[in-house]
PDB file of N, CA and C in Angstrom:
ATOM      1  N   UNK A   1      39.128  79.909  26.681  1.00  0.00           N
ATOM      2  CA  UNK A   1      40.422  79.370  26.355  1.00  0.00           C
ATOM      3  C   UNK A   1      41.302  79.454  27.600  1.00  0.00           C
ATOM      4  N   UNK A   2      41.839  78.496  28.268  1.00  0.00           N
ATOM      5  CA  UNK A   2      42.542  78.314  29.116  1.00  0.00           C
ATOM      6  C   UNK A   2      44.017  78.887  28.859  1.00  0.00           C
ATOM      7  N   UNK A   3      44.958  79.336  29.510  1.00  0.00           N
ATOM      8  CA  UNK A   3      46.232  79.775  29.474  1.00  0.00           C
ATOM      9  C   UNK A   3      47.090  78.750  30.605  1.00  0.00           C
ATOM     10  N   UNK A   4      48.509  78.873  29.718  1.00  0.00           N
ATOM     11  CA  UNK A   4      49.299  77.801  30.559  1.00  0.00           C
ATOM     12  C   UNK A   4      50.300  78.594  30.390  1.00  0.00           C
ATOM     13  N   UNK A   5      51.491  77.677  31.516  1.00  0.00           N
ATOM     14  CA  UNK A   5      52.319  79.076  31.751  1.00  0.00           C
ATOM     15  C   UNK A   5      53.582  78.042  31.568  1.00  0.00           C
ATOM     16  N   UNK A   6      54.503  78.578  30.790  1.00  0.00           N
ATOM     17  CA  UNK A   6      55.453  77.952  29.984  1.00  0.00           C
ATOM     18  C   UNK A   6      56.725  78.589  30.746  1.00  0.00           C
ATOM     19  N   UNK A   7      57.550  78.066  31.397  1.00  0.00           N
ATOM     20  CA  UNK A   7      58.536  78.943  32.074  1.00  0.00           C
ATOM     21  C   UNK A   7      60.063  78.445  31.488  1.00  0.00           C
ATOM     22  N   UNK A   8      61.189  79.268  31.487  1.00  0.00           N
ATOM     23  CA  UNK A   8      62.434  78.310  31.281  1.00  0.00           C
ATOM     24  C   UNK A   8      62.672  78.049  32.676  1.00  0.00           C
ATOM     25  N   UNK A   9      63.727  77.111  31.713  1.00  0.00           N
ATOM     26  CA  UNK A   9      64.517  75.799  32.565  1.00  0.00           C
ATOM     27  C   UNK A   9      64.936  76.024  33.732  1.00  0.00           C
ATOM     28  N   UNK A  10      65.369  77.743  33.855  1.00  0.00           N
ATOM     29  CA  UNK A  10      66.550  78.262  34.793  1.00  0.00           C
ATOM     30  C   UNK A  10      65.295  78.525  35.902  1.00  0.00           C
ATOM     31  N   UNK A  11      64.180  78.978  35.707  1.00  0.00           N
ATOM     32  CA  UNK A  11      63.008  79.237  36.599  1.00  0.00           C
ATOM     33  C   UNK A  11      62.432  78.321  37.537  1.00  0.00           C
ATOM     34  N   UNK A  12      62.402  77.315  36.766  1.00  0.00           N
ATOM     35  CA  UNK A  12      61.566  76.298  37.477  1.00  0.00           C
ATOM     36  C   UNK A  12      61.276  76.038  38.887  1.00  0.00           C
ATOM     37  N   UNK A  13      63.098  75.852  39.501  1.00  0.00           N
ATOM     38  CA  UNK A  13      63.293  75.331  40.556  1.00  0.00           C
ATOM     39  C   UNK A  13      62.236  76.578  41.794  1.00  0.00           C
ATOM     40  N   UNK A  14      62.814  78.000  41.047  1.00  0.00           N
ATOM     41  CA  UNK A  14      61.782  79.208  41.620  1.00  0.00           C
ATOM     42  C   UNK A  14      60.743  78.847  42.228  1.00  0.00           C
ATOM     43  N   UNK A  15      60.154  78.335  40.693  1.00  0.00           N
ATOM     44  CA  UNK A  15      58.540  78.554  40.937  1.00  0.00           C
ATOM     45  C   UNK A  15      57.947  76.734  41.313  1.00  0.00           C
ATOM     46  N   UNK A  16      58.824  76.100  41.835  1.00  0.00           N
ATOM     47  CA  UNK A  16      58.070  75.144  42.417  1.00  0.00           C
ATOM     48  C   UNK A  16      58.575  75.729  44.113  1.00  0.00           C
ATOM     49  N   UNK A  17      58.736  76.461  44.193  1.00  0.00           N
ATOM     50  CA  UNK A  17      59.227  77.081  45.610  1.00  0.00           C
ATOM     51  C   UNK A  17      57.922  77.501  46.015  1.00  0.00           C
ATOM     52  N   UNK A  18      57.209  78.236  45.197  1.00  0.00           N
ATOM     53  CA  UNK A  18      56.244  79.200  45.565  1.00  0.00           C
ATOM     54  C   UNK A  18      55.267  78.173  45.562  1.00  0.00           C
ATOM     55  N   UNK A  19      54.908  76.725  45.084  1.00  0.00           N
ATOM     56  CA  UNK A  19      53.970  76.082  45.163  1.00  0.00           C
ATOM     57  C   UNK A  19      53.598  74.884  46.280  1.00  0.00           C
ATOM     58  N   UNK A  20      54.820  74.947  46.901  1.00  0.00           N
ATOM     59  CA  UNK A  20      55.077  74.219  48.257  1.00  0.00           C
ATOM     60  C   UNK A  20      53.524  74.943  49.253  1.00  0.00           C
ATOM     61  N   UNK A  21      53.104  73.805  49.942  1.00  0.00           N
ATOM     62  CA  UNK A  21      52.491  74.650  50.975  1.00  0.00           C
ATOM     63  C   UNK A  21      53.324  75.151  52.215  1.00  0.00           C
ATOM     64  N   UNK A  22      52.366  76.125  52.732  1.00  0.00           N
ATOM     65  CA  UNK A  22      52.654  76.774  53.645  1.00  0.00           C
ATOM     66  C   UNK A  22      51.998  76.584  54.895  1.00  0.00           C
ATOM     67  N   UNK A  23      52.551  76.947  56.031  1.00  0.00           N
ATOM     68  CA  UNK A  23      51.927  77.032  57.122  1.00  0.00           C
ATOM     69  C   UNK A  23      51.879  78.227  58.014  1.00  0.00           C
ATOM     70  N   UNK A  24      51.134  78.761  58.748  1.00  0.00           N
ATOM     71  CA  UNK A  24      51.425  79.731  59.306  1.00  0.00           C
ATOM     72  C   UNK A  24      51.238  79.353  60.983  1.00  0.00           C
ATOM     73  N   UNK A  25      51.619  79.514  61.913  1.00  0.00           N
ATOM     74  CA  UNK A  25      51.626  79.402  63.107  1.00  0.00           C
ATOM     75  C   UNK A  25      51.415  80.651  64.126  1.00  0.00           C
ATOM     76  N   UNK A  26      50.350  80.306  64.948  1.00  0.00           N
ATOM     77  CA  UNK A  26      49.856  81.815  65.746  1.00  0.00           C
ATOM     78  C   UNK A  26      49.689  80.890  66.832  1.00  0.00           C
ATOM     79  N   UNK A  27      50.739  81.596  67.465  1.00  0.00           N
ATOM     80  CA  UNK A  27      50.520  81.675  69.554  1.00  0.00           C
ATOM     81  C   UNK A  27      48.880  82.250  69.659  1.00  0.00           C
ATOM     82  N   UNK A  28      48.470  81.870  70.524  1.00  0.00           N
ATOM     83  CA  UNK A  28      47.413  82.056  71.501  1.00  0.00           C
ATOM     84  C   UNK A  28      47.071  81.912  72.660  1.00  0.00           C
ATOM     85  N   UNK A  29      46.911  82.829  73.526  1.00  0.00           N
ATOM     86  CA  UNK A  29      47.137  83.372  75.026  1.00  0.00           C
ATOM     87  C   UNK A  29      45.671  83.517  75.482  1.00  0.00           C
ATOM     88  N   UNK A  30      44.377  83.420  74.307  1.00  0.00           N
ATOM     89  CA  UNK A  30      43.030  83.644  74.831  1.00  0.00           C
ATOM     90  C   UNK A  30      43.133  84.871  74.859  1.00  0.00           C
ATOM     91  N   UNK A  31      43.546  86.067  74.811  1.00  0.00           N
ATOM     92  CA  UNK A  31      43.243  87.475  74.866  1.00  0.00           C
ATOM     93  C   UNK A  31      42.932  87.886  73.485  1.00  0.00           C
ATOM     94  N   UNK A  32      42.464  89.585  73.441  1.00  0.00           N
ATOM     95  CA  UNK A  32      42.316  90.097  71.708  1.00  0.00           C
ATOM     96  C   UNK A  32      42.949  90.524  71.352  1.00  0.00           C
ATOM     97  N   UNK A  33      44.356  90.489  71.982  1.00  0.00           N
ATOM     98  CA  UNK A  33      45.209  90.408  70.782  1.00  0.00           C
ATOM     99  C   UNK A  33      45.678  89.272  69.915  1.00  0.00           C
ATOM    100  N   UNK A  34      46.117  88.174  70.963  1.00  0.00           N
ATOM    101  CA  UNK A  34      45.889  86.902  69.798  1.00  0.00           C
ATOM    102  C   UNK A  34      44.638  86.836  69.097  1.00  0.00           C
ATOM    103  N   UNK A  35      43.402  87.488  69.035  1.00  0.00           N
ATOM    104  CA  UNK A  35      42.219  87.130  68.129  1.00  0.00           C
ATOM    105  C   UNK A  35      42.882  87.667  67.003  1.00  0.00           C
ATOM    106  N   UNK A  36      43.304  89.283  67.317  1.00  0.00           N
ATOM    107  CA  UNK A  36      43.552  89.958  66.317  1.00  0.00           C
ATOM    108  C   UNK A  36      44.911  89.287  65.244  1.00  0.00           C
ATOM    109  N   UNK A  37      45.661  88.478  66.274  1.00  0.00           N
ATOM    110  CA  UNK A  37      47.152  88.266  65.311  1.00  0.00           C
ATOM    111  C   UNK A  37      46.312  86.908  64.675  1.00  0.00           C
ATOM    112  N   UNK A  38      45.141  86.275  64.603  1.00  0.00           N
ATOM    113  CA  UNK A  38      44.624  85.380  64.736  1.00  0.00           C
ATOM    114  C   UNK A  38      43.960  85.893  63.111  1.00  0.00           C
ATOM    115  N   UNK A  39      43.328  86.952  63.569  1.00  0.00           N
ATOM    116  CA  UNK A  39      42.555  87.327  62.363  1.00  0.00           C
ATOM    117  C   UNK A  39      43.194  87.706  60.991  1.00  0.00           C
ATOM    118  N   UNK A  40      44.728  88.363  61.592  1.00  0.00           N
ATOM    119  CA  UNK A  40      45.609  88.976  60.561  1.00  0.00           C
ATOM    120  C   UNK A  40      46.338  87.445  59.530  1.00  0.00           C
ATOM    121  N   UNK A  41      46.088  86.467  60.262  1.00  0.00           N
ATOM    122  CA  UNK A  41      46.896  84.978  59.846  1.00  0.00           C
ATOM    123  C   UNK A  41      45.392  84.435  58.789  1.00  0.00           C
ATOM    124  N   UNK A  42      44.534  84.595  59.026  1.00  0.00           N
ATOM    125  CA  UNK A  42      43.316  84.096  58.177  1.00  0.00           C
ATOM    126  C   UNK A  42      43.618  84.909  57.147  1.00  0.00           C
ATOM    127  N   UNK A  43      43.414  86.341  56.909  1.00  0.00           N
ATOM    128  CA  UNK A  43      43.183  86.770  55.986  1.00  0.00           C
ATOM    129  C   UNK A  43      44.967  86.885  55.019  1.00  0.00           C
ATOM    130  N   UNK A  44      45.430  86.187  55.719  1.00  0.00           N
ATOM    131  CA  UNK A  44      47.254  85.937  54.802  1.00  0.00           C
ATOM    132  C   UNK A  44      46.986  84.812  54.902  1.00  0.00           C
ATOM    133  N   UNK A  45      46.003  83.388  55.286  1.00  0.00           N
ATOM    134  CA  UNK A  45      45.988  82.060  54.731  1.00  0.00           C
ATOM    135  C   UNK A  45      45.234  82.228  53.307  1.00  0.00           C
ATOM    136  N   UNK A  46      43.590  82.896  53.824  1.00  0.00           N
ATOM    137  CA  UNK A  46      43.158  83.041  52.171  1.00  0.00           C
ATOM    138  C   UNK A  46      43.599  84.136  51.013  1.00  0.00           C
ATOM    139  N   UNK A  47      44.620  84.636  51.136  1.00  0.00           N
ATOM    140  CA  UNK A  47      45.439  84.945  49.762  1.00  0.00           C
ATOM    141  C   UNK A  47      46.831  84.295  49.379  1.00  0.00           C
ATOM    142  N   UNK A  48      46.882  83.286  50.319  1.00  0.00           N
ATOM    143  CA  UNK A  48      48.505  82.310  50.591  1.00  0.00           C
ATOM    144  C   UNK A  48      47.944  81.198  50.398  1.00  0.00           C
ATOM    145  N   UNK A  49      46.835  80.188  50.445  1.00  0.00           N
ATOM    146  CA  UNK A  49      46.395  79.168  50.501  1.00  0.00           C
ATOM    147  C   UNK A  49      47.034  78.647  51.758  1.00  0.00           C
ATOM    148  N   UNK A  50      47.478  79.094  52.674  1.00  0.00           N
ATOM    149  CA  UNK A  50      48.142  78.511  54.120  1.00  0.00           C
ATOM    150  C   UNK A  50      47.138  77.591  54.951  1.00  0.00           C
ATOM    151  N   UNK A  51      48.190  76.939  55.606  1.00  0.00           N
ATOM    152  CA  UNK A  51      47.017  76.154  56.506  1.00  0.00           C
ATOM    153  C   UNK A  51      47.095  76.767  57.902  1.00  0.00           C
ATOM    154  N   UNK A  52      46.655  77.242  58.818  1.00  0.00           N
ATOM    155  CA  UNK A  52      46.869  77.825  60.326  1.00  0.00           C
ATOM    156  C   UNK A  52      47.022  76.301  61.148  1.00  0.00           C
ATOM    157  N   UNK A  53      48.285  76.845  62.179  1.00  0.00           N
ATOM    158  CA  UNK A  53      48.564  75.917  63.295  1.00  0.00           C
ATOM    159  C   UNK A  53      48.333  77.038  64.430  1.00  0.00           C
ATOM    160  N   UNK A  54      46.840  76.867  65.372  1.00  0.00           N
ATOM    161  CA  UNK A  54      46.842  77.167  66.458  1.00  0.00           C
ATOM    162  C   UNK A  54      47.211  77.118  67.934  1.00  0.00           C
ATOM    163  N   UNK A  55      48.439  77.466  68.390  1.00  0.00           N
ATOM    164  CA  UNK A  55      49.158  77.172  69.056  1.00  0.00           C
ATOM    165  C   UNK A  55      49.318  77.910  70.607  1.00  0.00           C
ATOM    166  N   UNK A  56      48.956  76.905  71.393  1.00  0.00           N
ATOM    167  CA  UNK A  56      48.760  77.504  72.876  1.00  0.00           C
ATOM    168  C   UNK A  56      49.249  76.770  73.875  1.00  0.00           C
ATOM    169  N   UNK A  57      50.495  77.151  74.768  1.00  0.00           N
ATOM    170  CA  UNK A  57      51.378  76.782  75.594  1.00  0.00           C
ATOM    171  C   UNK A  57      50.675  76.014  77.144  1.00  0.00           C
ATOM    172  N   UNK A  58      50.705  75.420  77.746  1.00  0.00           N
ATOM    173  CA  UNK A  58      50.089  74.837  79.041  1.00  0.00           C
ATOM    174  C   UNK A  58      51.519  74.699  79.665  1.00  0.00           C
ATOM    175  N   UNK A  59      51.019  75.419  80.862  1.00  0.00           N
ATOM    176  CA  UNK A  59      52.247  75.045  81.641  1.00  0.00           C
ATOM    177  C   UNK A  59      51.772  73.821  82.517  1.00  0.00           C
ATOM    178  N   UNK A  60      50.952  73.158  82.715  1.00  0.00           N
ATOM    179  CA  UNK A  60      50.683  71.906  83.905  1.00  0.00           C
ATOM    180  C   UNK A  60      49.876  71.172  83.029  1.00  0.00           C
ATOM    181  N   UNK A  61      50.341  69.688  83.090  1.00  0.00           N
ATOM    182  CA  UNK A  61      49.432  69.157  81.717  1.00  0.00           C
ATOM    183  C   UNK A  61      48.079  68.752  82.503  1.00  0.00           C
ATOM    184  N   UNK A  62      47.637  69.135  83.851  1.00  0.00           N
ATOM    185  CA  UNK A  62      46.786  68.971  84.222  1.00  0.00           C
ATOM    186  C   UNK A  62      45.601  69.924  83.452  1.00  0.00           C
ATOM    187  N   UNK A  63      46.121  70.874  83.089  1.00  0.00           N
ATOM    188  CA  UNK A  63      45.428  72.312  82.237  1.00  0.00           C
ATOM    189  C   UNK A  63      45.149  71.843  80.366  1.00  0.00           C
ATOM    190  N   UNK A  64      45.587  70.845  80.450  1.00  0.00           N
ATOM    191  CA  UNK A  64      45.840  70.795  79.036  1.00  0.00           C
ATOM    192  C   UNK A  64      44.478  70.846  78.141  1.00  0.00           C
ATOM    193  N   UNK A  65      43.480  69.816  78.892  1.00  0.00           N
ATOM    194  CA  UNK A  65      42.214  69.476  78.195  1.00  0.00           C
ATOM    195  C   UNK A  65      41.327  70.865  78.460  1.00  0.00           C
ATOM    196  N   UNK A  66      41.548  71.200  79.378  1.00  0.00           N
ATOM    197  CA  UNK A  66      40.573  72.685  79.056  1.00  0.00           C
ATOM    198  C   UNK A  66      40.972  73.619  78.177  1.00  0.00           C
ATOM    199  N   UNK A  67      42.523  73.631  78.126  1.00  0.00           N
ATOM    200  CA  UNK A  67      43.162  74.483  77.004  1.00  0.00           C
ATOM    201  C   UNK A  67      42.742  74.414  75.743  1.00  0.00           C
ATOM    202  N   UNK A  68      42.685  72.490  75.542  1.00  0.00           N
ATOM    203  CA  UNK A  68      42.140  72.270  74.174  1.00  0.00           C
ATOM    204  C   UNK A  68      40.663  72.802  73.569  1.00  0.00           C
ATOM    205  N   UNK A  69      39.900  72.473  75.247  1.00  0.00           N
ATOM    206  CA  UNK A  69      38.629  73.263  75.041  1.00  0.00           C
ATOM    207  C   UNK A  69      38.197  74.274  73.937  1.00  0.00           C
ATOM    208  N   UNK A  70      39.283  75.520  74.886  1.00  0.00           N
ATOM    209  CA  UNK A  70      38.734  76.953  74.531  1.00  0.00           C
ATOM    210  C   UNK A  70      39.630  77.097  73.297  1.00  0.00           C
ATOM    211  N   UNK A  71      40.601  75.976  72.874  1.00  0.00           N
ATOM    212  CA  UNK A  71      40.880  76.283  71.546  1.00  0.00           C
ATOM    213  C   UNK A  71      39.602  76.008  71.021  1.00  0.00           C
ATOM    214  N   UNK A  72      39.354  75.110  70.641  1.00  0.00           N
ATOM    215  CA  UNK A  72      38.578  74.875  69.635  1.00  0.00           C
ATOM    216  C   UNK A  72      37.003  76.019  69.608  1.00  0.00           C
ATOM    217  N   UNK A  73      37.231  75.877  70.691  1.00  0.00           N
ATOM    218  CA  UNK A  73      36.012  76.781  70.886  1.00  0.00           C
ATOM    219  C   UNK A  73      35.900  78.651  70.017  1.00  0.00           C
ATOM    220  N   UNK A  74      37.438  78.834  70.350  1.00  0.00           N
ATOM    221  CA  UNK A  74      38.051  80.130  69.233  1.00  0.00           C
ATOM    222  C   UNK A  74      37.615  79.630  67.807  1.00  0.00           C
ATOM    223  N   UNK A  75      37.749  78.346  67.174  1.00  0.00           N
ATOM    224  CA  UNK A  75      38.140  78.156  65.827  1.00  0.00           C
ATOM    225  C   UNK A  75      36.738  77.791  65.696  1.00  0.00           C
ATOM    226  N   UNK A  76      36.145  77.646  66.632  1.00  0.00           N
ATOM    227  CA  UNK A  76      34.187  77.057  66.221  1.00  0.00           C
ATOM    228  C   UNK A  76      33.682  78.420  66.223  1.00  0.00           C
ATOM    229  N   UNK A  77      33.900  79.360  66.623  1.00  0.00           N
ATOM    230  CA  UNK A  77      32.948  80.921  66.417  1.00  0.00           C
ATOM    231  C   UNK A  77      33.902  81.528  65.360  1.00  0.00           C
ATOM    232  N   UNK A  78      34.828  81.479  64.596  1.00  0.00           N
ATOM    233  CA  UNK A  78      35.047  82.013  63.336  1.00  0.00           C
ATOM    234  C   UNK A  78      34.467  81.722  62.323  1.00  0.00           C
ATOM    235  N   UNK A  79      33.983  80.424  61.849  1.00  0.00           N
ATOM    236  CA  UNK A  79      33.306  80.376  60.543  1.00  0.00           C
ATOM    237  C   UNK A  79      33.927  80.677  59.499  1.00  0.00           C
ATOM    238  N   UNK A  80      35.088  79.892  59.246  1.00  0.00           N
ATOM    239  CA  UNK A  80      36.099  80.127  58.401  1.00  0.00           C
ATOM    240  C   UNK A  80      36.228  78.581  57.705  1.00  0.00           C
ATOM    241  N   UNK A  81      36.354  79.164  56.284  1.00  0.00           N
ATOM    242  CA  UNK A  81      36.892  78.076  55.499  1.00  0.00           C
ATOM    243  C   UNK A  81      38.290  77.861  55.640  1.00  0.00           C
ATOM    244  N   UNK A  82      39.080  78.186  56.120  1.00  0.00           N
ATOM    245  CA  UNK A  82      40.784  77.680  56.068  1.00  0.00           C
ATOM    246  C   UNK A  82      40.675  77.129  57.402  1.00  0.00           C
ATOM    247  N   UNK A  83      41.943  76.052  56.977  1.00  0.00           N
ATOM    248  CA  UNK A  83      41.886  74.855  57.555  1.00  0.00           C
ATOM    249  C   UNK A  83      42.716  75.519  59.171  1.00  0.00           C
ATOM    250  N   UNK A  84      41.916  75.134  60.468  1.00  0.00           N
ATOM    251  CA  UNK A  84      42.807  75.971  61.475  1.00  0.00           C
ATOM    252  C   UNK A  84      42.859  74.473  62.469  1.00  0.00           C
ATOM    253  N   UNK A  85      44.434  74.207  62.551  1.00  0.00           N
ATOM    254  CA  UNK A  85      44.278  73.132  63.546  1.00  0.00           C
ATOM    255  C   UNK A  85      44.544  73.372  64.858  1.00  0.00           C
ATOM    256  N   UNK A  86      44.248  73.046  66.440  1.00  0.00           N
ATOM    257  CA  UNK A  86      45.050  73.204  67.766  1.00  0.00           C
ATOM    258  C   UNK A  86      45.986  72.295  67.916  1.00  0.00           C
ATOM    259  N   UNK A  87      46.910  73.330  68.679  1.00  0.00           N
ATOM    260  CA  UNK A  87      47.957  72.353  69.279  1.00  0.00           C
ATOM    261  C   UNK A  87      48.246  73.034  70.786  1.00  0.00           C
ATOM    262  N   UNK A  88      48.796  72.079  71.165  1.00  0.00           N
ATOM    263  CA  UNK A  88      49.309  72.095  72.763  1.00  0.00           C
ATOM    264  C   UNK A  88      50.861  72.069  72.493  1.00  0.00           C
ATOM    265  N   UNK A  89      51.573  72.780  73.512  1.00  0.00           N
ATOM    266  CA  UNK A  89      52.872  72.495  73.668  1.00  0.00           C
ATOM    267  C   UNK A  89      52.703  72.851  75.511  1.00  0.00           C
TER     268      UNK A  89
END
């Protein structure tokens, strides 16, 4: 038997708050501590349903495509079901 959840009127606006997605955003510098603030953001996406924005600064956009590289290259040896995208700034 399935359960449904019946809320008042005054609630609602609440609890469509909490059903919005989320995002979480983690700097990455290539060191272990971004793995680690990296790792701490996975395991608060899968109890948040969050999506991760992987985010790593280039200072010369000549640097950029290798940057993108070794992103992806971080998010290809986790083996993670939550969704982790790169970005450049």
């Amino acid at each position: 038997m399935a359960l449904s959840l019946i809320l008042p009127h005054y609630l609602e606006p609440q609890y469509s708050l909490l059903m919005e997605k989320k995002t979480i955003i983690v700097p990455h510098d290539f060191t272990s501590v971004a793995d680690n603030a990296l790792a701490h953001a996975i395991n608060t996406a899968k109890a948040t349903g969050a999506e991760i924005y992987l985010l790593h600064v280039v200072a010369k956009e000549k640097s950029s495509s290798e940057a993108q590289e070794k992103l992806q290259a971080v998010i290809d040896a986790l083996k993670t079901d939550i969704a982790i995208t790169p970005e450049l700034s």
